[in-house]
C-alpha atoms as a PDB file:
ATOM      1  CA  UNK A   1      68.345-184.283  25.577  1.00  0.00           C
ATOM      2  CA  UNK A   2      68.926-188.163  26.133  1.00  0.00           C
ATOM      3  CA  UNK A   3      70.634-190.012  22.923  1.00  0.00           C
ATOM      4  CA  UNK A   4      71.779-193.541  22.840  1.00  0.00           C
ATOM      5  CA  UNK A   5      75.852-192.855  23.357  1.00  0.00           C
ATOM      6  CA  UNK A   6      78.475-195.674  22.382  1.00  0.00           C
ATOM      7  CA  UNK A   7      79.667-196.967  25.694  1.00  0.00           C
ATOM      8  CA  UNK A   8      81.627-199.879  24.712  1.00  0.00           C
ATOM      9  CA  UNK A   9      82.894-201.743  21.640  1.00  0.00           C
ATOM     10  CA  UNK A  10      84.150-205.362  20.717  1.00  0.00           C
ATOM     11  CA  UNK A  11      85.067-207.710  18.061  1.00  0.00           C
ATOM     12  CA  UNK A  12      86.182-211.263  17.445  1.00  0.00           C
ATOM     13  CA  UNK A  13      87.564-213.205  14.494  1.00  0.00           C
ATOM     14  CA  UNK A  14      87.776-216.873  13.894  1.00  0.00           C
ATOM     15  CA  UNK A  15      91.550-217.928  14.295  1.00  0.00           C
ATOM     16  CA  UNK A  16      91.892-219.206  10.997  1.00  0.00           C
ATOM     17  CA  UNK A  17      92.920-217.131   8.472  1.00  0.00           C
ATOM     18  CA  UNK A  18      92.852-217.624   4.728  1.00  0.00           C
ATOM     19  CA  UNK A  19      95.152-215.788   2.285  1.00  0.00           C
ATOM     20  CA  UNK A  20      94.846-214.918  -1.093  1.00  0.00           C
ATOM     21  CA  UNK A  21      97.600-217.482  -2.288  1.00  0.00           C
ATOM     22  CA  UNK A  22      95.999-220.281   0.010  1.00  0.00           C
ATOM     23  CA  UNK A  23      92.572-219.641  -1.788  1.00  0.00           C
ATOM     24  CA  UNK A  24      94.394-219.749  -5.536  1.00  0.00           C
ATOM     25  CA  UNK A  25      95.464-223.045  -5.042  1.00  0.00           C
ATOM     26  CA  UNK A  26      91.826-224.109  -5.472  1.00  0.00           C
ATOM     27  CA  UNK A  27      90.571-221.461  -7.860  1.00  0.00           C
ATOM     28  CA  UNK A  28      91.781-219.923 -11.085  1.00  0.00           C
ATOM     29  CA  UNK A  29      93.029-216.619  -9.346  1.00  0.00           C
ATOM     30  CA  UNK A  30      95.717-215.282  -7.916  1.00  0.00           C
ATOM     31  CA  UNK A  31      96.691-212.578  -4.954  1.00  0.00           C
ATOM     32  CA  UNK A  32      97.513-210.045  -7.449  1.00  0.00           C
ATOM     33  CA  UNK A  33      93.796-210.760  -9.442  1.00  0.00           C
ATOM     34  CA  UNK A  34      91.395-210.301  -6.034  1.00  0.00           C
ATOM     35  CA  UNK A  35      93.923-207.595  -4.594  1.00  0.00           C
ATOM     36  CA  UNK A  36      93.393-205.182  -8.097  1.00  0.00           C
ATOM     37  CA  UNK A  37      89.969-205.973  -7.826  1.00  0.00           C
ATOM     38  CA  UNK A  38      88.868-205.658  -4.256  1.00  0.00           C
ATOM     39  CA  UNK A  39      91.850-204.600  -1.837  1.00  0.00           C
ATOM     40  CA  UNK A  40      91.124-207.993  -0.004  1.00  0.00           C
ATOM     41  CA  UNK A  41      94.486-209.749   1.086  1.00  0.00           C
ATOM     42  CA  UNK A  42      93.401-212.301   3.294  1.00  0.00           C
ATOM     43  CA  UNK A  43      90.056-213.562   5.790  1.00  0.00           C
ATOM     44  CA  UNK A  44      89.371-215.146   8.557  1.00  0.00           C
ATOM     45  CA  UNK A  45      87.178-218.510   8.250  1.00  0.00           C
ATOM     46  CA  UNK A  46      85.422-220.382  10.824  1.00  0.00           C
ATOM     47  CA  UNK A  47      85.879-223.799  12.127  1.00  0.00           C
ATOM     48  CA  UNK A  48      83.369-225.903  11.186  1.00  0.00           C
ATOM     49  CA  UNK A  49      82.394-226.653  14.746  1.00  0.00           C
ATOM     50  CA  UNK A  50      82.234-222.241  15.198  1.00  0.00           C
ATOM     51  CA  UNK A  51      78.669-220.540  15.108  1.00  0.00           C
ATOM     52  CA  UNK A  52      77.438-217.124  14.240  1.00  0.00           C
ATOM     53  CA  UNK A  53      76.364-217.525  17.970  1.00  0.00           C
ATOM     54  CA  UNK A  54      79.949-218.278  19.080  1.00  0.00           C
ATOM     55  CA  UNK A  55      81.685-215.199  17.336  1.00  0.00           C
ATOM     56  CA  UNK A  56      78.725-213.315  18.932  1.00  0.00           C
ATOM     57  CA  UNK A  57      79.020-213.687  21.963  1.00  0.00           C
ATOM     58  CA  UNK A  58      82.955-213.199  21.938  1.00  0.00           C
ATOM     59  CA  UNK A  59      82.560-209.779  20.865  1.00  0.00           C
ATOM     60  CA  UNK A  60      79.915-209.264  22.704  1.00  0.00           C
ATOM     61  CA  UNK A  61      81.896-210.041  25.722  1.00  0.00           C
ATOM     62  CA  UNK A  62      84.929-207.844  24.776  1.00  0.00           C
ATOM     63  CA  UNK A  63      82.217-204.752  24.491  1.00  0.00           C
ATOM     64  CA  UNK A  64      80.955-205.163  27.959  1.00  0.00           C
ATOM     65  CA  UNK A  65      84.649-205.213  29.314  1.00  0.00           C
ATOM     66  CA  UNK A  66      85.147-202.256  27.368  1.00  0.00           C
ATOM     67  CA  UNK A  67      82.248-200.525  29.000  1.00  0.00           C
ATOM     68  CA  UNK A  68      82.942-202.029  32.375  1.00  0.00           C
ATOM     69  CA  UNK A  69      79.470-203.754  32.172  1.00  0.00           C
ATOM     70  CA  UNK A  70      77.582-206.609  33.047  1.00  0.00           C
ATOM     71  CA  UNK A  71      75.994-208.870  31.207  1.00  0.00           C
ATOM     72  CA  UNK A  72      72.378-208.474  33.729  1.00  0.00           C
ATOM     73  CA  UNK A  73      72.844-204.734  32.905  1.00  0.00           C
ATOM     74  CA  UNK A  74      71.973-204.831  28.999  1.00  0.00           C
ATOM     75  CA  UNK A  75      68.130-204.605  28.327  1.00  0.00           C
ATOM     76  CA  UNK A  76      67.838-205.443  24.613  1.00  0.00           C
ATOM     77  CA  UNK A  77      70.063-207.403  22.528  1.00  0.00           C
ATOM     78  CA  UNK A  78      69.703-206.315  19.069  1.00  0.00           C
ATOM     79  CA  UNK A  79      72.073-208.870  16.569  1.00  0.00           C
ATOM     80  CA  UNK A  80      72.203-207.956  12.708  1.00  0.00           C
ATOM     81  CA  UNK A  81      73.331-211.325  10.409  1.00  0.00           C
ATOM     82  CA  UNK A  82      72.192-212.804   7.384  1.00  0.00           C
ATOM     83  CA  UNK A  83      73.744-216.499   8.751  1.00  0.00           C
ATOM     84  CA  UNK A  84      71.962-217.462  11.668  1.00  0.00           C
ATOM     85  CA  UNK A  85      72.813-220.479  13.790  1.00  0.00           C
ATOM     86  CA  UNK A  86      69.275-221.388  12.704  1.00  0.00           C
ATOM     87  CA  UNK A  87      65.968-220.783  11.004  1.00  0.00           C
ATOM     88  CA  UNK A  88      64.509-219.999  14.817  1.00  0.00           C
ATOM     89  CA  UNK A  89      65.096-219.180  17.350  1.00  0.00           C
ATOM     90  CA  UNK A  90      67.162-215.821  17.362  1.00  0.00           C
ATOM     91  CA  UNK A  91      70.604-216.017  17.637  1.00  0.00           C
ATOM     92  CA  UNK A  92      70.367-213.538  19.813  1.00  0.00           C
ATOM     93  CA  UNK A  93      68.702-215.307  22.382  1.00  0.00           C
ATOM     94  CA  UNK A  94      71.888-218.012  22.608  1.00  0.00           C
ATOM     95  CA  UNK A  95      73.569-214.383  23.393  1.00  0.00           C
ATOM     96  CA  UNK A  96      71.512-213.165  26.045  1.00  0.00           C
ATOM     97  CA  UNK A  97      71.863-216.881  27.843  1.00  0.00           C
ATOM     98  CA  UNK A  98      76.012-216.865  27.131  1.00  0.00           C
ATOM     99  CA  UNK A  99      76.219-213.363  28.894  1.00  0.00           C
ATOM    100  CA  UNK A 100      73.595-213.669  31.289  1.00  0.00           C
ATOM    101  CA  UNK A 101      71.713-210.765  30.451  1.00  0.00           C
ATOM    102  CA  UNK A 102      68.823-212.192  32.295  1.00  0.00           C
ATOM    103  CA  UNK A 103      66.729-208.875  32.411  1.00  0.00           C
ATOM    104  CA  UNK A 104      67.033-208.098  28.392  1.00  0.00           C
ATOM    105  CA  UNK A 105      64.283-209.057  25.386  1.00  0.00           C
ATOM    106  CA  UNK A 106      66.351-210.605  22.219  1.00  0.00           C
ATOM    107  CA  UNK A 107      66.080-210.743  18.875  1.00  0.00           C
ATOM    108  CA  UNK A 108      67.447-210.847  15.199  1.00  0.00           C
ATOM    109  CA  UNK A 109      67.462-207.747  12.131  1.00  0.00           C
ATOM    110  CA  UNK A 110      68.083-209.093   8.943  1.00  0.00           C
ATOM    111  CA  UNK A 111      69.177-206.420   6.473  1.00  0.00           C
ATOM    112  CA  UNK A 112      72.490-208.489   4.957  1.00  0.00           C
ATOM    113  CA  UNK A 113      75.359-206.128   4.613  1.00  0.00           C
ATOM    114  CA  UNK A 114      73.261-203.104   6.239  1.00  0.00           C
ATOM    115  CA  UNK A 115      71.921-205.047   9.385  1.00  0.00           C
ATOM    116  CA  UNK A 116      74.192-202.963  11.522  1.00  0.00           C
ATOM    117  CA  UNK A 117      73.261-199.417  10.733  1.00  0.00           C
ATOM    118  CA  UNK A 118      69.753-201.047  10.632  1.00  0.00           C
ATOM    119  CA  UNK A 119      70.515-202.340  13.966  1.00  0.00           C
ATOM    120  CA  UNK A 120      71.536-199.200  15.405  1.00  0.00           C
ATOM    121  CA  UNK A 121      68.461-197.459  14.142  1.00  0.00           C
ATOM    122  CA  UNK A 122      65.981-200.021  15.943  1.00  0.00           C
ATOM    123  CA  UNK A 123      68.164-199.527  18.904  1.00  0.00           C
ATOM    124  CA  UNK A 124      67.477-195.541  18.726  1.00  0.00           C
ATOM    125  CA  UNK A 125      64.317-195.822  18.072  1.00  0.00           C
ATOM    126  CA  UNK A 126      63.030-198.334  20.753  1.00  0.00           C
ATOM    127  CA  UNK A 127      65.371-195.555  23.547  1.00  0.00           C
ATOM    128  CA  UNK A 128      63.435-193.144  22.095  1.00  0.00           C
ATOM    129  CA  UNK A 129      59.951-194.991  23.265  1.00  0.00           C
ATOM    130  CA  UNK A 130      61.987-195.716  26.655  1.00  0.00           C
ATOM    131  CA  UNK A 131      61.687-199.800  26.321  1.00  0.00           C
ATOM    132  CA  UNK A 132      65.618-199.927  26.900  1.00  0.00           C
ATOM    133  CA  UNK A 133      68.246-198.097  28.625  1.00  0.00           C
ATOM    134  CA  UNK A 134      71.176-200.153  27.864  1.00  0.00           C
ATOM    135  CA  UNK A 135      71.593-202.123  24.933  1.00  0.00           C
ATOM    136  CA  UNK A 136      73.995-204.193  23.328  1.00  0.00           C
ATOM    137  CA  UNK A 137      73.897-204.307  19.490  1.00  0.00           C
ATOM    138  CA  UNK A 138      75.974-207.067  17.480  1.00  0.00           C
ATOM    139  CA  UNK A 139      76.767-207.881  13.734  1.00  0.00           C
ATOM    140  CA  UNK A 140      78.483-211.626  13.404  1.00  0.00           C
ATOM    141  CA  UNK A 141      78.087-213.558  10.552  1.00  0.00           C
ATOM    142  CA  UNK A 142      79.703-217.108   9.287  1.00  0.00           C
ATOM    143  CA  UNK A 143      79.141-215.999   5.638  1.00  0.00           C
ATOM    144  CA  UNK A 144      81.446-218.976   4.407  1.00  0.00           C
ATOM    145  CA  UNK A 145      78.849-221.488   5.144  1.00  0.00           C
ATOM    146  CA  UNK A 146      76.539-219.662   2.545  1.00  0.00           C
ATOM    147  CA  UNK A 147      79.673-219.358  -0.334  1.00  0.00           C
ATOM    148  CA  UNK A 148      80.131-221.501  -3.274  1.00  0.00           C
ATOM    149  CA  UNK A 149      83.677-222.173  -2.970  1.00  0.00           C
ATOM    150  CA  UNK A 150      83.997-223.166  -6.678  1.00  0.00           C
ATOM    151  CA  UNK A 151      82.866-219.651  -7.866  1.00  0.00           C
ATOM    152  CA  UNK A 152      85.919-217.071  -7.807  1.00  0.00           C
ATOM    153  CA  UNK A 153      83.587-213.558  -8.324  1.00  0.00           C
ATOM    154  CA  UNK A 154      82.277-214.216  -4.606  1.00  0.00           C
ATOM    155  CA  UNK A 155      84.134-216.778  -2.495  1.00  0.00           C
ATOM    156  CA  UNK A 156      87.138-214.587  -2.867  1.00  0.00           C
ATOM    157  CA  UNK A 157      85.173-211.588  -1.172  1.00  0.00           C
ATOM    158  CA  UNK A 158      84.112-212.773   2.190  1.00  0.00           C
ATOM    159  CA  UNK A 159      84.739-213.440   5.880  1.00  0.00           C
ATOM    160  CA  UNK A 160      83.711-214.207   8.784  1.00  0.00           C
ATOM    161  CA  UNK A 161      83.286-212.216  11.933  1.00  0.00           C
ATOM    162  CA  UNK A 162      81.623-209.951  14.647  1.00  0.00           C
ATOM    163  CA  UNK A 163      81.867-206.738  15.899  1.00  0.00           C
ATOM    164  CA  UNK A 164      79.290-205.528  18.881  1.00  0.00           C
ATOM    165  CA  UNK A 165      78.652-202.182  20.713  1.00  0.00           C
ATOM    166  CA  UNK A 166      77.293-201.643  24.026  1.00  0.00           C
ATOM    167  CA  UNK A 167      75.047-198.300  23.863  1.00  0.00           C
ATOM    168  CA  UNK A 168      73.392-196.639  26.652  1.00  0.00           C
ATOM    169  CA  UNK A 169      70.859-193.926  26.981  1.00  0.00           C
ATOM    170  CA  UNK A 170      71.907-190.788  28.545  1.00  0.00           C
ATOM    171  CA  UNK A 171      72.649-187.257  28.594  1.00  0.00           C
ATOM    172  CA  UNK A 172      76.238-186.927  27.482  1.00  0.00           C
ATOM    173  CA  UNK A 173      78.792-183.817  26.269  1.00  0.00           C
ATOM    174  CA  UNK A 174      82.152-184.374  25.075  1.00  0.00           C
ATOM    175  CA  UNK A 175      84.805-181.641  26.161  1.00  0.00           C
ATOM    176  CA  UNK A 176      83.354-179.100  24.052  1.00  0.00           C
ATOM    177  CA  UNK A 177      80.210-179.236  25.320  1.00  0.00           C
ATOM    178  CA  UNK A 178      78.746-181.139  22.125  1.00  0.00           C
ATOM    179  CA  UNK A 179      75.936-183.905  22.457  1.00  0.00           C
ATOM    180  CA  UNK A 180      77.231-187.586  22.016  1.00  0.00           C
ATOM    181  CA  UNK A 181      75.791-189.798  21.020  1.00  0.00           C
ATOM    182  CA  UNK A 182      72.741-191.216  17.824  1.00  0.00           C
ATOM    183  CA  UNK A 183      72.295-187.817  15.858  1.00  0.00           C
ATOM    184  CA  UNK A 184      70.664-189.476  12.825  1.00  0.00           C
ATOM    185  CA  UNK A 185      69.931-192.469  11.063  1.00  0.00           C
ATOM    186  CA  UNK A 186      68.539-193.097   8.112  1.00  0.00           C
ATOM    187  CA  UNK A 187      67.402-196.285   6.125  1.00  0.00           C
ATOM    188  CA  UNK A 188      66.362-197.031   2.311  1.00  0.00           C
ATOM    189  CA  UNK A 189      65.473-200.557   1.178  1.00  0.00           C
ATOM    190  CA  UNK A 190      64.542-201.414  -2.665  1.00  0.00           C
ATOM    191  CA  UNK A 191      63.040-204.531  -3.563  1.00  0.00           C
ATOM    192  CA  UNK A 192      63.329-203.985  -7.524  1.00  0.00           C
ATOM    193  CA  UNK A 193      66.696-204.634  -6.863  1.00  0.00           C
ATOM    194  CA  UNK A 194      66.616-207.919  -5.346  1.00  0.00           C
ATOM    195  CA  UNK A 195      68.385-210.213  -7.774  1.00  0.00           C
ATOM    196  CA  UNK A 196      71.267-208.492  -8.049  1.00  0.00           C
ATOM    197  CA  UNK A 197      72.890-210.142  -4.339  1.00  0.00           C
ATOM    198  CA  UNK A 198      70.941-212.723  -2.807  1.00  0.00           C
ATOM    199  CA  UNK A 199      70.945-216.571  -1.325  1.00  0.00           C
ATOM    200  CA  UNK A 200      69.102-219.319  -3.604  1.00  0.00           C
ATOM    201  CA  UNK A 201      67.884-220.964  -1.034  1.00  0.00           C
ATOM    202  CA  UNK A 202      65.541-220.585   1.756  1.00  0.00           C
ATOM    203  CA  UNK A 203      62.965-222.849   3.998  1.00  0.00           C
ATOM    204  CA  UNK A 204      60.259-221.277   2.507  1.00  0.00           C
ATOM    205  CA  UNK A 205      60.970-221.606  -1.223  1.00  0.00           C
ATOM    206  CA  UNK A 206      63.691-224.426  -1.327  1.00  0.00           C
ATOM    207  CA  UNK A 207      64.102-226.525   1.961  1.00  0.00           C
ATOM    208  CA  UNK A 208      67.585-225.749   2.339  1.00  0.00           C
ATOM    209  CA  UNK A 209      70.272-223.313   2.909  1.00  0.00           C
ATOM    210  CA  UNK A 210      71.620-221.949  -0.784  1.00  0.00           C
ATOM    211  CA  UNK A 211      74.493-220.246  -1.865  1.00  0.00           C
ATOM    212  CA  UNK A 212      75.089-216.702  -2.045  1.00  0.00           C
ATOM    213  CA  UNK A 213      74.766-214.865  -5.822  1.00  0.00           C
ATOM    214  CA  UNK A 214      76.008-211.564  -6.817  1.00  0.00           C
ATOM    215  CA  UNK A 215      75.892-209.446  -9.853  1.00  0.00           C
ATOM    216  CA  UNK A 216      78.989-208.152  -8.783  1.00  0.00           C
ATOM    217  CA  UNK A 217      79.096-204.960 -11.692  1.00  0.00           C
ATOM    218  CA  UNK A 218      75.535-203.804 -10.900  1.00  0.00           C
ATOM    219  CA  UNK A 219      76.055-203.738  -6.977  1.00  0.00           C
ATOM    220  CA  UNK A 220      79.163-201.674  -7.401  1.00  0.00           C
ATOM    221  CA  UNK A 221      77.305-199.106  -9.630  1.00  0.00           C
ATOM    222  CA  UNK A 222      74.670-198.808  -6.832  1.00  0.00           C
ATOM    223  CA  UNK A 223      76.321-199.021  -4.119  1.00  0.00           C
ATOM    224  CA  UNK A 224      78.533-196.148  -5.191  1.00  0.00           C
ATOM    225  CA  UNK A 225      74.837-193.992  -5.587  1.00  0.00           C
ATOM    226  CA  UNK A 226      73.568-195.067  -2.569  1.00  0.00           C
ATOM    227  CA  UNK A 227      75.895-194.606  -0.518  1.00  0.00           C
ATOM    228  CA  UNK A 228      76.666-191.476  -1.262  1.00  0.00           C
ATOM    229  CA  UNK A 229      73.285-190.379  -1.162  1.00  0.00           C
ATOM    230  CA  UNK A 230      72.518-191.647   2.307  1.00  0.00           C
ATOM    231  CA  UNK A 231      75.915-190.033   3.595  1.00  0.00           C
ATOM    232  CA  UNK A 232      74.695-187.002   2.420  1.00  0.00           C
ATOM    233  CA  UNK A 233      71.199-187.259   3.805  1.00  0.00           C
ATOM    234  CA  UNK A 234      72.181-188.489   7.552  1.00  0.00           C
ATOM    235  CA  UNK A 235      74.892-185.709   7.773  1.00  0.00           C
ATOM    236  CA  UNK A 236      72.342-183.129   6.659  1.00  0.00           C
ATOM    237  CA  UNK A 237      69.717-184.097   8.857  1.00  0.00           C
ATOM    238  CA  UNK A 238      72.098-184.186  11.865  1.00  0.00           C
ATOM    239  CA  UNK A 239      72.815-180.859  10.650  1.00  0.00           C
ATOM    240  CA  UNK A 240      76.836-180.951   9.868  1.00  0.00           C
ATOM    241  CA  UNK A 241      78.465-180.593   6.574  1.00  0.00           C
ATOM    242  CA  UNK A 242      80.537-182.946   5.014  1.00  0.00           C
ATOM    243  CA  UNK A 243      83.717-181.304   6.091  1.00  0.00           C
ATOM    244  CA  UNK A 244      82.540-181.637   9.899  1.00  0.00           C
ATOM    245  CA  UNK A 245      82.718-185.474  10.413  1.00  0.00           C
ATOM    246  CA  UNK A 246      86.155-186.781  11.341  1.00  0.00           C
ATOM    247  CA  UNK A 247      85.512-190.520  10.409  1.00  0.00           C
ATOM    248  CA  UNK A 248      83.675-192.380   7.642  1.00  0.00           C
ATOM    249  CA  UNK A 249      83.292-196.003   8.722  1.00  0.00           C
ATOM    250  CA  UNK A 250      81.720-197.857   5.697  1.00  0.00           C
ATOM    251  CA  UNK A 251      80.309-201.226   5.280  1.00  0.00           C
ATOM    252  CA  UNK A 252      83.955-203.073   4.190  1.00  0.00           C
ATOM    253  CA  UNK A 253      82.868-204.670   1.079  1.00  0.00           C
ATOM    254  CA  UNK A 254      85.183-203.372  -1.657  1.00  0.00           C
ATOM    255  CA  UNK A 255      88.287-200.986  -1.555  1.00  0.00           C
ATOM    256  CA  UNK A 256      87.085-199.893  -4.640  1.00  0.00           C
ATOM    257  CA  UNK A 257      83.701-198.609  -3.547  1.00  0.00           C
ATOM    258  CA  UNK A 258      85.305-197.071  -0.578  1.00  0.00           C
ATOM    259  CA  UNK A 259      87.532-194.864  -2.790  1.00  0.00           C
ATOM    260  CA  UNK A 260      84.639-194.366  -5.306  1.00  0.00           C
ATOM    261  CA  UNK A 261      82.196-192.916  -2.675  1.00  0.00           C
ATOM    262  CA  UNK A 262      85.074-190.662  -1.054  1.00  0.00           C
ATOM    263  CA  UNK A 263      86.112-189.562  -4.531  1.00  0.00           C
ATOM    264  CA  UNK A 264      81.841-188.940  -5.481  1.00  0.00           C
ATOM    265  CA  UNK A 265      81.502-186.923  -2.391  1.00  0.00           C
ATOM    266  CA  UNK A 266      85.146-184.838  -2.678  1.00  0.00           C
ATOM    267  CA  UNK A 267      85.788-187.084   1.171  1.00  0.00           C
ATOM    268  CA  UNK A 268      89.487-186.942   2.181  1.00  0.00           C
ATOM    269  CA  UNK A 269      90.347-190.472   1.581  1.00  0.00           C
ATOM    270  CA  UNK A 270      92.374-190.640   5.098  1.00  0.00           C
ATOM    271  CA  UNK A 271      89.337-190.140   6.915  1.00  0.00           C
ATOM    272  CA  UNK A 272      87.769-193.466   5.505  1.00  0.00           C
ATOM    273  CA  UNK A 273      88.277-195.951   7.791  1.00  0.00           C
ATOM    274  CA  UNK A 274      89.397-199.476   5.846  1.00  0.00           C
ATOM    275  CA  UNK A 275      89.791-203.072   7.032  1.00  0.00           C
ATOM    276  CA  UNK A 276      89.004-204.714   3.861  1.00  0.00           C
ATOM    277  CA  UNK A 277      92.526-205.882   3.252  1.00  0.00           C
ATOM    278  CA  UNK A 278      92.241-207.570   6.782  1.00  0.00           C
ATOM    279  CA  UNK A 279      88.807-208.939   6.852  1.00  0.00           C
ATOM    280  CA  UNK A 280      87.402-209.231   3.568  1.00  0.00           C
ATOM    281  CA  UNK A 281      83.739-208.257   3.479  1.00  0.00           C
ATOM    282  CA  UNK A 282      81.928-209.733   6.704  1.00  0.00           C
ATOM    283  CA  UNK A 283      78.354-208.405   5.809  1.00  0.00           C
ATOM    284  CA  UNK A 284      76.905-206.944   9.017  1.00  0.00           C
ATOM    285  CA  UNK A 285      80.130-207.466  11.163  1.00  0.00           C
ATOM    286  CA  UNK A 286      81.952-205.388   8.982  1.00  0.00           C
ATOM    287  CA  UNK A 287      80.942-201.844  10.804  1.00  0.00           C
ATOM    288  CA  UNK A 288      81.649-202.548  14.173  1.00  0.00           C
ATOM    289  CA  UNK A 289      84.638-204.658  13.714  1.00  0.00           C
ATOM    290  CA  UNK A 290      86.281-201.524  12.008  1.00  0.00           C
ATOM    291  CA  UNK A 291      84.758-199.171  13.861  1.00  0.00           C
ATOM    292  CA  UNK A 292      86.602-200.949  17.495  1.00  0.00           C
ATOM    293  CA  UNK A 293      90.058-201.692  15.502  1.00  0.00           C
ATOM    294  CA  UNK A 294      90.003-197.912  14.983  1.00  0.00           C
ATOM    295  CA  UNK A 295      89.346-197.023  18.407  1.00  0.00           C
ATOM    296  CA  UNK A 296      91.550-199.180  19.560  1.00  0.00           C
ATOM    297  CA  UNK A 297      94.831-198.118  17.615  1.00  0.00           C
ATOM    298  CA  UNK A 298      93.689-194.484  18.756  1.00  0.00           C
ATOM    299  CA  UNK A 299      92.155-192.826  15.204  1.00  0.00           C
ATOM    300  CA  UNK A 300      88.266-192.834  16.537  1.00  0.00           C
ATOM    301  CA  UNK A 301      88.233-190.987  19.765  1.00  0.00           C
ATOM    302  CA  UNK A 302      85.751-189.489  22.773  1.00  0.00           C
ATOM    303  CA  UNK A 303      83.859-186.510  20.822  1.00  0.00           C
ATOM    304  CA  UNK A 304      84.704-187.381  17.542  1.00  0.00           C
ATOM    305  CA  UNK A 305      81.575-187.592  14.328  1.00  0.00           C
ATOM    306  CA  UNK A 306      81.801-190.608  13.069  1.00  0.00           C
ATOM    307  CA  UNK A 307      79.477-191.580  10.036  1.00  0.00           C
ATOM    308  CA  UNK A 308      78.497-195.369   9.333  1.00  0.00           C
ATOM    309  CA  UNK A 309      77.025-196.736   6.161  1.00  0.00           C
ATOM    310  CA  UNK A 310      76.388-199.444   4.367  1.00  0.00           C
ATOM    311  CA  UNK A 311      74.634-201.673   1.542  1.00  0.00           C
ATOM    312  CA  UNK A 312      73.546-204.923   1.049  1.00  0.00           C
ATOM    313  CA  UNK A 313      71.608-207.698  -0.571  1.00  0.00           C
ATOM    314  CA  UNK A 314      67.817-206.627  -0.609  1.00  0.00           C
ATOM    315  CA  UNK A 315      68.760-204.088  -1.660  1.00  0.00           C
ATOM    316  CA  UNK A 316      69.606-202.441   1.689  1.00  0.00           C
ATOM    317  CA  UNK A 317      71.027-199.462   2.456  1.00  0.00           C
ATOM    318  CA  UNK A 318      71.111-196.518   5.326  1.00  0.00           C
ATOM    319  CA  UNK A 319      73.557-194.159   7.198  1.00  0.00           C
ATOM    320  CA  UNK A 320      74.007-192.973  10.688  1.00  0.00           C
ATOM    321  CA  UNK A 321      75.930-190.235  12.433  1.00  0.00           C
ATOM    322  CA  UNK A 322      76.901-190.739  15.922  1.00  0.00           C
ATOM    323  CA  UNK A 323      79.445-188.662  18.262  1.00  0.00           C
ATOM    324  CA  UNK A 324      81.342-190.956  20.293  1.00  0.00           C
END
């Protein structure tokens, strides 16, 4: 059977980076406050000259070296973020022209925080109606243009970044004669719960751009629920156990919810994969950007189950288990 395998990763961060201590010379906080709270030690910010676009197509770049592919060989460029260069057209089409993927269709998923695993899914399902063969999927995000620096509860919490993966469709084994590749995927949206993280602003309902606003309690309390729920549901369905996946690659938004979710679901906390200390939270980017550090320093190998998840503004959440 033919599954859309992981071929290729990549990331890229914005030079700058940010400390705690740098950022509580501004605000009333301090490193020891945000790292208690959140794990978060430092982030990278971009210039102001840096798109979304430009952090896209730098990890998009470092995938398809990684996969020892063109740039005309991708078919569909899928690209998950919540900060667009602009209201239209797709960032993803200022991709497909950087890379030259001249013979691939291009567009956008908005999902916030989840846009990658929804991402991924799209990708899976539009293989499964044979529209694509190779695909390259990206989460970037400038989420600094959409903070309000003056408010310590978020500005403290996010970066800025992207992360890409360069999937193709085929008929794959690892060395014990397992399939690679999509197993499942499963997403969950709820728009009851839309005040609790969202932008005030919009061109439909303000004109402008808005800031981002977070009832930072209440997201915590779902996120722990929801996460845990979907973990269990995608594993299931794929038809492991718990026990049987060697990696847990979650949407980096909080160390806490990371331990939370690995403590609800008895997880061995060393299998969690964590870059929030590094990164801060970088919405969609955050997946794939921890997903390729950890292949890169050797933890996240060929034939290994990997499980991604995530939550976001919307609310937004899903799961997906993939052998690499």
């Amino acid at each position: 059977m033919e599954r859309l395998v992981v071929i290729g990763t990549g990331a890229a961060l914005p030079e700058r980076v940010v400390t705690n201590d740098e950022l509580a010379q501004s605000l009333d906080t301090s490193d020891q406050w945000i790292v208690e709270r959140t794990g978060i030690r430092q982030r990278h910010l971009a210039r102001t000259d840096e798109r979304t676009s430009d952090l896209a197509i730098q990890a998009a770049r470092a995938a398809l070296a990684d996969a020892n592919a063109s740039g005309e060989s991708i078919e569909a460029i899928i690209l998950a973020t919540a900060t667009p260069d602009l209201t239209f057209p797709a960032t993803a089409v200022r991709v497909q022209q950087a890379i030259g993927a001249r013979n691939a269709f291009a567009m956008d998923v908005q999902a916030v925080c989840s846009g990658f695993v929804y991402g991924l899914t799209v990708a899976d399902g539009l293989a499964a109606r044979q529209q694509a063969k190779r695909f390259l999927v990206i989460g970037a995000e400038t989420f600094s243009r959409i903070l309000d620096w003056t408010d310590r509860s978020t500005c403290v919490l996010f970066g800025d970044g992207a992360g890409a993966f360069v999937l193709e469709t085929q008929t794959s084994v690892d060395d014990q004669g397992r399939p690679r590749g999509m197993l499942s995927a499963h997403l969950r949206s709820d728009g009851a719960l839309h005040d609790l993280l969202y932008v005030d602003g919009g061109p439909s309902q303000t004109g402008g751009v808005g800031k981002l606003r977070m009832a930072g309690n209440q997201v915590f309390k779902h996120a722990v629920v929801k996460l845990s729920e979907s973990i269990v549901e995608a594993v299931t369905h794929a038809g492991y156990q718990l026990d049987d996946v060697d990696w847990f690659v979650p949407h980096q938004a909080n160390q806490r919810i990371l331990l939370a979710v690995a403590d609800r679901l008895g997880l061995d906390s060393h299998k969690v994969i964590s870059t929030v200390a590094q990164h801060a939270n970088t919405s969609a980017a955050s997946i794939p950007l921890a997903l390729d550090l950890a292949r890169r320093d050797g933890r996240i190998c060929e034939g290994d189950l990997v499980v991604v998840e995530a939550l976001g503004g919307g609310m937004t959440w899903g799961a997906a288990v993939i052998r690499m």
